[in-house]
ModelCIF file with pLDDT and N, C-alpha, C, O atoms, coordinates in Angstrom:
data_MODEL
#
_entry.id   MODEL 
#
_entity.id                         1 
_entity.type                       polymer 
_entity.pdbx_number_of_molecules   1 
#
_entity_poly.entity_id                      1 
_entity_poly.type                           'polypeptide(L)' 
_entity_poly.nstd_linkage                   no 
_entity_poly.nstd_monomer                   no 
_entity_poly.pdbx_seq_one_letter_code       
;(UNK)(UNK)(UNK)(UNK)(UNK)(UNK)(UNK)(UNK)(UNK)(UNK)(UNK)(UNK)(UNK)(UNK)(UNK)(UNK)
(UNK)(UNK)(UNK)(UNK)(UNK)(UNK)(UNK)(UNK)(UNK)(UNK)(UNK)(UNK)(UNK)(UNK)(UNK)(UNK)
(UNK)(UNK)(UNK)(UNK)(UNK)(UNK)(UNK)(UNK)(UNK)(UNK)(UNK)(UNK)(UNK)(UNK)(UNK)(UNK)
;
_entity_poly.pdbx_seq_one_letter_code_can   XXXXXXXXXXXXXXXXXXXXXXXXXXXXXXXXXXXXXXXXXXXXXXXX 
_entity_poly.pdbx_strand_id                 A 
#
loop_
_entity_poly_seq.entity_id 
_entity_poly_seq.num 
_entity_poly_seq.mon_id 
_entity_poly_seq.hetero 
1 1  UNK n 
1 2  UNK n 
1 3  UNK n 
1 4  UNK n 
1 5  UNK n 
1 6  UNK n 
1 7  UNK n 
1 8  UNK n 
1 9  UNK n 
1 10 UNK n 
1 11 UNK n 
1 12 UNK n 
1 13 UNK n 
1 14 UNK n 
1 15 UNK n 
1 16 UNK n 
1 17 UNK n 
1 18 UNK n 
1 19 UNK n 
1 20 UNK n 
1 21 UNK n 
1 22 UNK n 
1 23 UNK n 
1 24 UNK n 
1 25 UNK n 
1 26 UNK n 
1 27 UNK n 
1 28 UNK n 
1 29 UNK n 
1 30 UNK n 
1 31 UNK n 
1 32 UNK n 
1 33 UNK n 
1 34 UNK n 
1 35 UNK n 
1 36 UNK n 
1 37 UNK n 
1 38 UNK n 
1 39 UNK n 
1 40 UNK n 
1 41 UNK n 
1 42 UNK n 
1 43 UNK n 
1 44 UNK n 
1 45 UNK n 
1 46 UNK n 
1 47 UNK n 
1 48 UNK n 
#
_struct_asym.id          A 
_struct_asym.entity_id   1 
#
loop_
_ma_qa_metric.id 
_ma_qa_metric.mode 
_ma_qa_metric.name 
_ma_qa_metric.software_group_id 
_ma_qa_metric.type 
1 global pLDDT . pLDDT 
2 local  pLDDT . pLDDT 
#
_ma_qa_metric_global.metric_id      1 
_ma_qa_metric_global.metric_value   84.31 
_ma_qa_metric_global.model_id       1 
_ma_qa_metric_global.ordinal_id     1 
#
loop_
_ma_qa_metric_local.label_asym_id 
_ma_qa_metric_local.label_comp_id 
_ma_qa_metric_local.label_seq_id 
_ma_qa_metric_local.metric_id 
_ma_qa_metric_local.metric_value 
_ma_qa_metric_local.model_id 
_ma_qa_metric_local.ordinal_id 
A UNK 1  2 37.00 1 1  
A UNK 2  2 39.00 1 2  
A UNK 3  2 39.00 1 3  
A UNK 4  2 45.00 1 4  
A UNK 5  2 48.00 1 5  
A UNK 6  2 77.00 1 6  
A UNK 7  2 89.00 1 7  
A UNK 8  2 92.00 1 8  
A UNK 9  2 93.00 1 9  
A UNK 10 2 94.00 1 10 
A UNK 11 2 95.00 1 11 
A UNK 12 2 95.00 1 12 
A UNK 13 2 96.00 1 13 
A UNK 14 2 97.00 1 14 
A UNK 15 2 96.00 1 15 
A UNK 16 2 95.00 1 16 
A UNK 17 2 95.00 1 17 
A UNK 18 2 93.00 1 18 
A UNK 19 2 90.00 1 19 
A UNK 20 2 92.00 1 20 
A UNK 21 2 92.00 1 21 
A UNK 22 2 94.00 1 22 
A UNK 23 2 95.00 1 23 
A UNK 24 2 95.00 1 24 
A UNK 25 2 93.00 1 25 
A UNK 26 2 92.00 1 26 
A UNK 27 2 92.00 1 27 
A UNK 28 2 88.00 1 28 
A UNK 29 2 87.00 1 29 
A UNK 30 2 87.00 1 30 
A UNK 31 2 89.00 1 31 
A UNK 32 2 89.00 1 32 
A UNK 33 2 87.00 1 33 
A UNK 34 2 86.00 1 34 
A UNK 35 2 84.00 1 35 
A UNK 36 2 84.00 1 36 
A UNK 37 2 89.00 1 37 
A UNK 38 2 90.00 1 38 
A UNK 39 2 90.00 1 39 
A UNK 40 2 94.00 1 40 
A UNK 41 2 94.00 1 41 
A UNK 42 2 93.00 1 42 
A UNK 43 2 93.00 1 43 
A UNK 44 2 92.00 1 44 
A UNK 45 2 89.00 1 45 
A UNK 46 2 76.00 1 46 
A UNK 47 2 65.00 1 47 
A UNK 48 2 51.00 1 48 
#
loop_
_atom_site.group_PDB 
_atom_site.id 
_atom_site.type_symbol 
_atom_site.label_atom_id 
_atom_site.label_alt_id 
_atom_site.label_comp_id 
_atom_site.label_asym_id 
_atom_site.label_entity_id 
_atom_site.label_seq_id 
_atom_site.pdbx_PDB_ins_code 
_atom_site.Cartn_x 
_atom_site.Cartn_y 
_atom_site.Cartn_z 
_atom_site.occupancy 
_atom_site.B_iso_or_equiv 
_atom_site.pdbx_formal_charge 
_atom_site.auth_seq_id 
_atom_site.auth_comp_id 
_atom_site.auth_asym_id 
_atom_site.auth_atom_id 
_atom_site.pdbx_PDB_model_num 
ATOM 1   N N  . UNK A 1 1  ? 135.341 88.086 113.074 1.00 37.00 ? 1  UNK A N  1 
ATOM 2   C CA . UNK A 1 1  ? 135.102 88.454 111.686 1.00 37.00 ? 1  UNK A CA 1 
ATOM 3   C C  . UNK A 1 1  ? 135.003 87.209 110.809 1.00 37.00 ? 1  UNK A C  1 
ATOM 4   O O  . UNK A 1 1  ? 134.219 87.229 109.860 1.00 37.00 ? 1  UNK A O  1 
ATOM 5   N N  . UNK A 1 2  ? 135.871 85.937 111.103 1.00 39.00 ? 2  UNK A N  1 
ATOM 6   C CA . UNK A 1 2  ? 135.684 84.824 110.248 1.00 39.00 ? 2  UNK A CA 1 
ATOM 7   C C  . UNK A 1 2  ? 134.422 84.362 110.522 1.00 39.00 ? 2  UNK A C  1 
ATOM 8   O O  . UNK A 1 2  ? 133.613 83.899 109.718 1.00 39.00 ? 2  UNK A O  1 
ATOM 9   N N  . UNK A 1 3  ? 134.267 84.557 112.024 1.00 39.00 ? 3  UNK A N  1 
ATOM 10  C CA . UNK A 1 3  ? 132.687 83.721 112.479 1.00 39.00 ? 3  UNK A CA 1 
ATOM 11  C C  . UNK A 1 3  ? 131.550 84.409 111.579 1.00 39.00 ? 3  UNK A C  1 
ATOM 12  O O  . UNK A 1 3  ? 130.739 83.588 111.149 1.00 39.00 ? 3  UNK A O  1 
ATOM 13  N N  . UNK A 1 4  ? 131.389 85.328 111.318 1.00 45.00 ? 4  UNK A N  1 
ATOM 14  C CA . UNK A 1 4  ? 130.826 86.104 110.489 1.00 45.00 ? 4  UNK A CA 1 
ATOM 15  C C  . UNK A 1 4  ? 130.490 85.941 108.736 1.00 45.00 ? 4  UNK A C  1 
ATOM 16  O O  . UNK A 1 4  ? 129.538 86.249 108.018 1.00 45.00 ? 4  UNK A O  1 
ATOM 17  N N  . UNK A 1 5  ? 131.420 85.486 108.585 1.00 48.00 ? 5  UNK A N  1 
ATOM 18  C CA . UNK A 1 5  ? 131.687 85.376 107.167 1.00 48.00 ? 5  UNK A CA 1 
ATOM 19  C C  . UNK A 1 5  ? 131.485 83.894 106.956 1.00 48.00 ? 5  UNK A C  1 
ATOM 20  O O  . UNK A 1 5  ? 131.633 83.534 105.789 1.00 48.00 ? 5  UNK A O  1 
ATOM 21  N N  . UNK A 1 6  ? 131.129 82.812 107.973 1.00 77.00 ? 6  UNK A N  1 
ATOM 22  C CA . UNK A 1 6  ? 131.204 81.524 107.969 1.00 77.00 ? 6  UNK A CA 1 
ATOM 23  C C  . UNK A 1 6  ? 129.426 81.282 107.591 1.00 77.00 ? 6  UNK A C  1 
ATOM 24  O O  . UNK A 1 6  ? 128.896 80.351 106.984 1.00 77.00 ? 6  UNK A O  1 
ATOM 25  N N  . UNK A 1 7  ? 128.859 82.406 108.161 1.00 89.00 ? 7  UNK A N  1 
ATOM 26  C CA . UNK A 1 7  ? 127.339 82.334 107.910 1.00 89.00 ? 7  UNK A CA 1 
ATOM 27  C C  . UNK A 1 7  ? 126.656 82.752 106.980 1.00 89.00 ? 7  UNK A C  1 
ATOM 28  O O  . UNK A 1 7  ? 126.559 83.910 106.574 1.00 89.00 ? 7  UNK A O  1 
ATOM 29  N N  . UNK A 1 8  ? 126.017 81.554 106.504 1.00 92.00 ? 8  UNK A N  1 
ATOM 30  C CA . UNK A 1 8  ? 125.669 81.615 104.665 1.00 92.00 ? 8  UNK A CA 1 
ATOM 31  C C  . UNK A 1 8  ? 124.367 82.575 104.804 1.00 92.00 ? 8  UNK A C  1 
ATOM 32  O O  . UNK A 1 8  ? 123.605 82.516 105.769 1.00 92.00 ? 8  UNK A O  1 
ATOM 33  N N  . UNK A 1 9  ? 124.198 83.571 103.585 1.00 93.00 ? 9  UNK A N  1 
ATOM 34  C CA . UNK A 1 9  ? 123.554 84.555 103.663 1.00 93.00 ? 9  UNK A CA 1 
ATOM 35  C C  . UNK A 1 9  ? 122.372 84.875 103.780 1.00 93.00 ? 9  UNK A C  1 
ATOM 36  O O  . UNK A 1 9  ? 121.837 85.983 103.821 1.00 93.00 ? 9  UNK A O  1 
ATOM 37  N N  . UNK A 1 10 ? 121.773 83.349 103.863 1.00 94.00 ? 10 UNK A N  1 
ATOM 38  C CA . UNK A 1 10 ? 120.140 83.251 103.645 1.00 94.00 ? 10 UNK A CA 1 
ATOM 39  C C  . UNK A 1 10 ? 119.720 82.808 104.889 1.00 94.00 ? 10 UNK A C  1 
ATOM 40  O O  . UNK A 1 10 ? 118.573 83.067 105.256 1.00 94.00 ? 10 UNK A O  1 
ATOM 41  N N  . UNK A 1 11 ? 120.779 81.930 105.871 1.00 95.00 ? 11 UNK A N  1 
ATOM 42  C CA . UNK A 1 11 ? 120.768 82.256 107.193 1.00 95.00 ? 11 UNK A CA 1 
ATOM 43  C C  . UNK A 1 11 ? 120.593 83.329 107.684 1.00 95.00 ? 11 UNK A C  1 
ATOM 44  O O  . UNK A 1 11 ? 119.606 83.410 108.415 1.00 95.00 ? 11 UNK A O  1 
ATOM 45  N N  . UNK A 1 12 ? 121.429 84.551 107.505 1.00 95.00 ? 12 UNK A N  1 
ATOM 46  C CA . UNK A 1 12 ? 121.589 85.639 107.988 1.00 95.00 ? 12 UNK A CA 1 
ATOM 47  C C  . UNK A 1 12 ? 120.145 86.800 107.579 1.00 95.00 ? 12 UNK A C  1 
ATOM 48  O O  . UNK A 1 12 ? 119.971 87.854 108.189 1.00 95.00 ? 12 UNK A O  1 
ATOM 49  N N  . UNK A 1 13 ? 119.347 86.367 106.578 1.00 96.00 ? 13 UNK A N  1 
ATOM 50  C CA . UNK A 1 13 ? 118.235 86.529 106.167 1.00 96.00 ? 13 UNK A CA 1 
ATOM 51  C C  . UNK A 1 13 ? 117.131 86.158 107.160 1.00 96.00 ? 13 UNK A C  1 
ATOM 52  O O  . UNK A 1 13 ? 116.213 86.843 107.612 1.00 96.00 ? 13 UNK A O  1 
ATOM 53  N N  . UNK A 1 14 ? 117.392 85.193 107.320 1.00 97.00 ? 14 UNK A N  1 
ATOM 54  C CA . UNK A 1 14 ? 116.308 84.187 107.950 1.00 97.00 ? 14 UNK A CA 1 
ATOM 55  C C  . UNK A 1 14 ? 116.182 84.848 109.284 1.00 97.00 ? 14 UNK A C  1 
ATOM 56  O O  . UNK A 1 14 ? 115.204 85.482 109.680 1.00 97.00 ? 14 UNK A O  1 
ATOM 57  N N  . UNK A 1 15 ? 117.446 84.589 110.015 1.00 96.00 ? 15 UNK A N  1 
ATOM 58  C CA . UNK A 1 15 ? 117.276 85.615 111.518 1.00 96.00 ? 15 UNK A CA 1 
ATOM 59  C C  . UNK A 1 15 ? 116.542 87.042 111.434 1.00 96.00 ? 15 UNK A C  1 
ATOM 60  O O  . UNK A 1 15 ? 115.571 87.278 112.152 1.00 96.00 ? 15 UNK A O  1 
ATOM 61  N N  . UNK A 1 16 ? 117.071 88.019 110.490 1.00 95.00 ? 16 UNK A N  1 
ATOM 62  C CA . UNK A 1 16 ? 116.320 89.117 110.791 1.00 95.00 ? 16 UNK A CA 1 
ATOM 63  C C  . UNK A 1 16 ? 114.757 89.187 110.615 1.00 95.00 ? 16 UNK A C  1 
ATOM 64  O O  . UNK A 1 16 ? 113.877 89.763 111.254 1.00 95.00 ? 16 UNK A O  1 
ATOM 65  N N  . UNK A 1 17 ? 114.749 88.301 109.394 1.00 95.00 ? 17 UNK A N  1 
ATOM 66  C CA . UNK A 1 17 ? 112.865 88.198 109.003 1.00 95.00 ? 17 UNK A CA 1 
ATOM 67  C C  . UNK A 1 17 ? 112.010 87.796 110.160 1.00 95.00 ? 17 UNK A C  1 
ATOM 68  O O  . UNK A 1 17 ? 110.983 88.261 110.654 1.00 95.00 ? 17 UNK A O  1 
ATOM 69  N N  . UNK A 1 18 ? 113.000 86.482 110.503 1.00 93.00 ? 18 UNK A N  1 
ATOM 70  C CA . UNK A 1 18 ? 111.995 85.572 111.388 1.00 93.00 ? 18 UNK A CA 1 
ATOM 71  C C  . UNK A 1 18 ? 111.489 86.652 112.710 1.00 93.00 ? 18 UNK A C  1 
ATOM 72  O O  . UNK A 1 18 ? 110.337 86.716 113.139 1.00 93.00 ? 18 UNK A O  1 
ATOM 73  N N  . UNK A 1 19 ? 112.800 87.547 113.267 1.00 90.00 ? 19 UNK A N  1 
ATOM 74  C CA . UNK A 1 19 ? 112.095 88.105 114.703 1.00 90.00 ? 19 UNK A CA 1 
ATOM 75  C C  . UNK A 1 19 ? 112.504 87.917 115.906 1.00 90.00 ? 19 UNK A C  1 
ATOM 76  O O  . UNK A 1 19 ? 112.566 88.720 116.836 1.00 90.00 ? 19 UNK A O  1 
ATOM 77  N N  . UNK A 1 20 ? 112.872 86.472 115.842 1.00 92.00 ? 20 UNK A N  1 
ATOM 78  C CA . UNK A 1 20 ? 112.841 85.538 116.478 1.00 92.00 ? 20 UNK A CA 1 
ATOM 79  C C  . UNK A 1 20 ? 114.183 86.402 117.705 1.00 92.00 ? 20 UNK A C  1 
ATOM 80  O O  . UNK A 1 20 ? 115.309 86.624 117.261 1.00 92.00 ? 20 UNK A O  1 
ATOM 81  N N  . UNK A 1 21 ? 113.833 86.773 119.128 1.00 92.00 ? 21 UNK A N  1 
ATOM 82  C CA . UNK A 1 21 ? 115.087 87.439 119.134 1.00 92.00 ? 21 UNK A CA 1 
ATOM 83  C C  . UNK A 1 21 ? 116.337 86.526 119.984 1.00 92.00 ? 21 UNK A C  1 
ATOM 84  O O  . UNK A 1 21 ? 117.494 86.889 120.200 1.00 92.00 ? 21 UNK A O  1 
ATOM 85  N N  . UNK A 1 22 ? 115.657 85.202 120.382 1.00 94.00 ? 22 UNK A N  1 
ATOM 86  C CA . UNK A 1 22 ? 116.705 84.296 120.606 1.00 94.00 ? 22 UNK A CA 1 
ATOM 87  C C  . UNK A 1 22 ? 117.752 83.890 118.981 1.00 94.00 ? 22 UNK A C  1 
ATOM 88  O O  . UNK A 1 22 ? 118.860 83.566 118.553 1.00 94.00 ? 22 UNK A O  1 
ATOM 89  N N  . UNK A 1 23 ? 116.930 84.086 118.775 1.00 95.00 ? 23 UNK A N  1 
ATOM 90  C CA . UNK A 1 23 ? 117.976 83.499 117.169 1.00 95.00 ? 23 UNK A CA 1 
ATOM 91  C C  . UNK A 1 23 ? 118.881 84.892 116.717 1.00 95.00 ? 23 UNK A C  1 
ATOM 92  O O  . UNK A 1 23 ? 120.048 84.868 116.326 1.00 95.00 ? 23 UNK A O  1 
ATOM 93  N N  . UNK A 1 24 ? 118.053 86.059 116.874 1.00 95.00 ? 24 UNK A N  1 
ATOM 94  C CA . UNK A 1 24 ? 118.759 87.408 116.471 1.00 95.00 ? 24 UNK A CA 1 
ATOM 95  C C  . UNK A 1 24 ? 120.068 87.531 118.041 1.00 95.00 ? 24 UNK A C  1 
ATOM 96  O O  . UNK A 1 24 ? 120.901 88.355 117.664 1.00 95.00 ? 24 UNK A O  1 
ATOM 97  N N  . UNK A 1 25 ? 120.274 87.273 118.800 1.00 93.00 ? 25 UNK A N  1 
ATOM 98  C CA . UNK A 1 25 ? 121.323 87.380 119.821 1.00 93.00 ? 25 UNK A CA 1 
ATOM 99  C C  . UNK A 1 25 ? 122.440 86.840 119.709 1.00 93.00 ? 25 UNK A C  1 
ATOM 100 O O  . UNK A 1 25 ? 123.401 87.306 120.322 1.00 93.00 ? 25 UNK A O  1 
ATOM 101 N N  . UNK A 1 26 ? 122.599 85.401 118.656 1.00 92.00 ? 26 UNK A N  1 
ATOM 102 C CA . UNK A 1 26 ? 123.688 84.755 118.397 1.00 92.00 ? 26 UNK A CA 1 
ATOM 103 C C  . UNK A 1 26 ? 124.147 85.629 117.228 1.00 92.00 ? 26 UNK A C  1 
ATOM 104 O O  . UNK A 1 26 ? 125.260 85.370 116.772 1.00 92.00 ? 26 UNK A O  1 
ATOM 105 N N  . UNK A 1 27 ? 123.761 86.177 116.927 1.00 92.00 ? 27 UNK A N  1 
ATOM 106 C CA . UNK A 1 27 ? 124.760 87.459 115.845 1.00 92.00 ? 27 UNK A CA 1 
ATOM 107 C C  . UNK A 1 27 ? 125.150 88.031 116.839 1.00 92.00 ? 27 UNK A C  1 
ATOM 108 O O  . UNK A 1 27 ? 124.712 88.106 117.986 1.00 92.00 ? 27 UNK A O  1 
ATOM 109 N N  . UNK A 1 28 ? 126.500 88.671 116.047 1.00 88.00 ? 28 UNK A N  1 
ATOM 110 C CA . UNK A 1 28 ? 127.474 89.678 117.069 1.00 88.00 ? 28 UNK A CA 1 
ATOM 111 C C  . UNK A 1 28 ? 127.090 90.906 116.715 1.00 88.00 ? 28 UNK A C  1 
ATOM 112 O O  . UNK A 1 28 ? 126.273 91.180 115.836 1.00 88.00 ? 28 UNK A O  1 
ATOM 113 N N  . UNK A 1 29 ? 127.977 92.020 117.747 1.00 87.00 ? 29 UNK A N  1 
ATOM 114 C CA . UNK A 1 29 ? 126.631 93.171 117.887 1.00 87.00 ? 29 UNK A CA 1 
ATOM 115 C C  . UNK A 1 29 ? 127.450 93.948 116.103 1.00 87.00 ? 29 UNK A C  1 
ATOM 116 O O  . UNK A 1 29 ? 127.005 94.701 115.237 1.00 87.00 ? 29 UNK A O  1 
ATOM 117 N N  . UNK A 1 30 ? 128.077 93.605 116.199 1.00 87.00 ? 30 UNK A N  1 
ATOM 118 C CA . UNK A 1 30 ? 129.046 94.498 114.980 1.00 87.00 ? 30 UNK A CA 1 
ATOM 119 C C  . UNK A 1 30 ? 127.720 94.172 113.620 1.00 87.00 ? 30 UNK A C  1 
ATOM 120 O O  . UNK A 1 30 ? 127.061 94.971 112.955 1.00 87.00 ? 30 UNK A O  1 
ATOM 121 N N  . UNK A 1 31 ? 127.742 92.980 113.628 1.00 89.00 ? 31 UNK A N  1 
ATOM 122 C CA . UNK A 1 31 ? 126.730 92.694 112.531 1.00 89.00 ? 31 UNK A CA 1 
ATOM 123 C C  . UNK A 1 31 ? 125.852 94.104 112.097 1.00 89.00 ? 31 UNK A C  1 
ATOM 124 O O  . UNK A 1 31 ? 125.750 94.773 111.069 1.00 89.00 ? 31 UNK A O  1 
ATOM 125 N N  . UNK A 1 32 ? 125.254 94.165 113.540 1.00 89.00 ? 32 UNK A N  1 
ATOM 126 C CA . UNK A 1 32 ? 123.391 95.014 113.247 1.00 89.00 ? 32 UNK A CA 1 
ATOM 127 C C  . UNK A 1 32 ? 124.186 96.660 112.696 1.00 89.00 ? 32 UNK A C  1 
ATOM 128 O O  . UNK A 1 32 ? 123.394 97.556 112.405 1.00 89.00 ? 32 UNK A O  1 
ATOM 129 N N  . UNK A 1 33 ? 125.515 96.920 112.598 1.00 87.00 ? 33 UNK A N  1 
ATOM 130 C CA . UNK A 1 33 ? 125.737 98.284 112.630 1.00 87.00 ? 33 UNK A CA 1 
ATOM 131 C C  . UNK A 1 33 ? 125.772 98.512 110.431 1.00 87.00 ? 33 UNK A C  1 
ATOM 132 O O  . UNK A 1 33 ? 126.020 99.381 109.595 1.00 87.00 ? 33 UNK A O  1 
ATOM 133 N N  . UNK A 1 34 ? 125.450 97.433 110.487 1.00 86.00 ? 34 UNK A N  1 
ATOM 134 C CA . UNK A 1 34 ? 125.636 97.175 108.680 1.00 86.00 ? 34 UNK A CA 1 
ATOM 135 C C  . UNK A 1 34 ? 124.512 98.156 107.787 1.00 86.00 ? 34 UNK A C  1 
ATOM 136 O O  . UNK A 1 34 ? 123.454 98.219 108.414 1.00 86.00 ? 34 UNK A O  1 
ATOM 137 N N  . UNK A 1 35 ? 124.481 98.709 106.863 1.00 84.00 ? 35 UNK A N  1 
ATOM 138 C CA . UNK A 1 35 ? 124.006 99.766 106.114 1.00 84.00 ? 35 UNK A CA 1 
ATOM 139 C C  . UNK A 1 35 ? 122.866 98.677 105.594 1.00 84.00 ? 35 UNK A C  1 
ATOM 140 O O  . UNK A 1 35 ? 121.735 98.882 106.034 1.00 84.00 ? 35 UNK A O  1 
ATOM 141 N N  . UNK A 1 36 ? 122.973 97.969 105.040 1.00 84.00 ? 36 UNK A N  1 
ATOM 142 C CA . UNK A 1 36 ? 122.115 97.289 104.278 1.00 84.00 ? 36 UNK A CA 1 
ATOM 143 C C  . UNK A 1 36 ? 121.079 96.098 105.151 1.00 84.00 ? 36 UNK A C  1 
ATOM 144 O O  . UNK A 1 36 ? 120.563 95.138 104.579 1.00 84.00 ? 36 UNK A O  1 
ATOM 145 N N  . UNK A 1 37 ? 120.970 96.301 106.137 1.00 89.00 ? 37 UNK A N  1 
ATOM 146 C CA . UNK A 1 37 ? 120.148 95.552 107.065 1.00 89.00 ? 37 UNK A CA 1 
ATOM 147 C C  . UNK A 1 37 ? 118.877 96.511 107.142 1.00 89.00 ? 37 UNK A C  1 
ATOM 148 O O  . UNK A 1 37 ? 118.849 97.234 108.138 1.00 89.00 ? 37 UNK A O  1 
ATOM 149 N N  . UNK A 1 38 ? 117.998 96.607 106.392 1.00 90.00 ? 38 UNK A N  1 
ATOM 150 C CA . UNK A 1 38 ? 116.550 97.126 105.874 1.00 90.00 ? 38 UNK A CA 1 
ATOM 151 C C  . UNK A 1 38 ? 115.307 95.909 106.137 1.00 90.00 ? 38 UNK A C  1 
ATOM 152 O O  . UNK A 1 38 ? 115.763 94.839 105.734 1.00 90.00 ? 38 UNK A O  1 
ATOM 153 N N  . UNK A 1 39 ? 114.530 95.812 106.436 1.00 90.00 ? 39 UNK A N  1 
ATOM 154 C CA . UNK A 1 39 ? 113.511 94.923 106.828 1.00 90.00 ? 39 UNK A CA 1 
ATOM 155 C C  . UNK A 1 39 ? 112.641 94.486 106.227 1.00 90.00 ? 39 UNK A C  1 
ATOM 156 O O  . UNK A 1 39 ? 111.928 93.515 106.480 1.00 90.00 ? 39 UNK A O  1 
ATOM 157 N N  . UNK A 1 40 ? 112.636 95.774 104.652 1.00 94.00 ? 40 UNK A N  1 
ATOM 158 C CA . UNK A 1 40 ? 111.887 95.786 103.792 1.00 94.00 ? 40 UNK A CA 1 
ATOM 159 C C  . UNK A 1 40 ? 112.890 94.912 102.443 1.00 94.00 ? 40 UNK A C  1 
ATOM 160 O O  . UNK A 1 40 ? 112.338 94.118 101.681 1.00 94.00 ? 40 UNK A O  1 
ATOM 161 N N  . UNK A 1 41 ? 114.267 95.210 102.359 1.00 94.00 ? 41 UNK A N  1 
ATOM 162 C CA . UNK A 1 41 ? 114.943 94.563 101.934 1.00 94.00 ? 41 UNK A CA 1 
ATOM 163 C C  . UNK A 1 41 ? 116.729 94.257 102.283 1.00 94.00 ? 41 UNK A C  1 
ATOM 164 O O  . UNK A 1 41 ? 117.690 94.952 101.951 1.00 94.00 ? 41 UNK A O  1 
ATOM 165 N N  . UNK A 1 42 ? 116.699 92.668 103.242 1.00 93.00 ? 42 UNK A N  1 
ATOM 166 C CA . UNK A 1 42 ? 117.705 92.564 104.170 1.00 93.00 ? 42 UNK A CA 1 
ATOM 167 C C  . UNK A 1 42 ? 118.580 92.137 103.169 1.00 93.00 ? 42 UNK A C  1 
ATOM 168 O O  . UNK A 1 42 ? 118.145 91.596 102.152 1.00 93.00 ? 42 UNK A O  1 
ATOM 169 N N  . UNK A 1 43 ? 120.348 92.421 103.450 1.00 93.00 ? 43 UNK A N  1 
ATOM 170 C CA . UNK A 1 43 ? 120.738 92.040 102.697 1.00 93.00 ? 43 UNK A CA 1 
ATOM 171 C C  . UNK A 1 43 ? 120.772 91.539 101.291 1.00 93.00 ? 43 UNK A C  1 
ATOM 172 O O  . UNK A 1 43 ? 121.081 90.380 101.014 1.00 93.00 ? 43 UNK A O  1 
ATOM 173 N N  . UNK A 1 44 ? 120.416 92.523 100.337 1.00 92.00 ? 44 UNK A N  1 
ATOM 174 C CA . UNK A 1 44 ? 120.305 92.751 99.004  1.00 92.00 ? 44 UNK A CA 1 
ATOM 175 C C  . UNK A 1 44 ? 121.648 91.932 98.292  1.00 92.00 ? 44 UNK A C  1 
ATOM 176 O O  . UNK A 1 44 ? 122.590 91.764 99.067  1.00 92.00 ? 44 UNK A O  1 
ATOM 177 N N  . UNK A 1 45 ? 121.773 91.557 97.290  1.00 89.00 ? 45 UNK A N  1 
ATOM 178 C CA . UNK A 1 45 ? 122.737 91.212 96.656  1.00 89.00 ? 45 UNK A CA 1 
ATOM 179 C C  . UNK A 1 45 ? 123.562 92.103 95.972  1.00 89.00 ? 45 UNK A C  1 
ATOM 180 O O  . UNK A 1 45 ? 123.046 92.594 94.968  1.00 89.00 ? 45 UNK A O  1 
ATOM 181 N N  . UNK A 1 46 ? 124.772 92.470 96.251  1.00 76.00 ? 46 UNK A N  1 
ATOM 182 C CA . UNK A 1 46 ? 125.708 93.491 95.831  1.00 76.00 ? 46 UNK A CA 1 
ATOM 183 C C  . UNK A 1 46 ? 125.273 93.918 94.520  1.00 76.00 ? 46 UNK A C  1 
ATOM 184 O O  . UNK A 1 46 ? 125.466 93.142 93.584  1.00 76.00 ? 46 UNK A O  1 
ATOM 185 N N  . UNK A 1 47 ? 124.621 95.224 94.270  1.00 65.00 ? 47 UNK A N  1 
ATOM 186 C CA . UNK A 1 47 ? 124.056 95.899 93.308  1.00 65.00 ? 47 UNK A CA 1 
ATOM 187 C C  . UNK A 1 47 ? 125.477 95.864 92.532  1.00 65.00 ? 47 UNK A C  1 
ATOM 188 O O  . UNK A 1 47 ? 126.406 95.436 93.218  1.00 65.00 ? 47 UNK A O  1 
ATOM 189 N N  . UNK A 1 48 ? 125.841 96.314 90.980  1.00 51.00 ? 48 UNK A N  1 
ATOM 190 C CA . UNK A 1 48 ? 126.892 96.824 90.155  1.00 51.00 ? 48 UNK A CA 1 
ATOM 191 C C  . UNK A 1 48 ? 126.533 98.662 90.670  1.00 51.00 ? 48 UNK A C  1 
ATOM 192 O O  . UNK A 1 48 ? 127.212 99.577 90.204  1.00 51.00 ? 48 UNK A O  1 
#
């Protein structure tokens, strides 16, 4: 969970956009189960 939280968010952007699925495998699987992982818009910035 720290390893997680250590990765800055535009990284975590970057992997899903890119595709790339060597780069998408070094995420842990817990990651992909996240609500807001949309393709059209990944990780949004915490709406109010």
């Amino acid at each position: 969970e720290k390893m997680d939280g250590e990765i800055p968010v535009n990284l975590l952007r970057f992997t899903v956009l890119s595709g790339e699925s060597r780069i998408m495998a070094k995420l842990p699987e817990h990651f992909w189960s996240r609500e807001d992982i949309h393709e059209y818009d990944v990780l949004p910035p915490n709406p109010l």
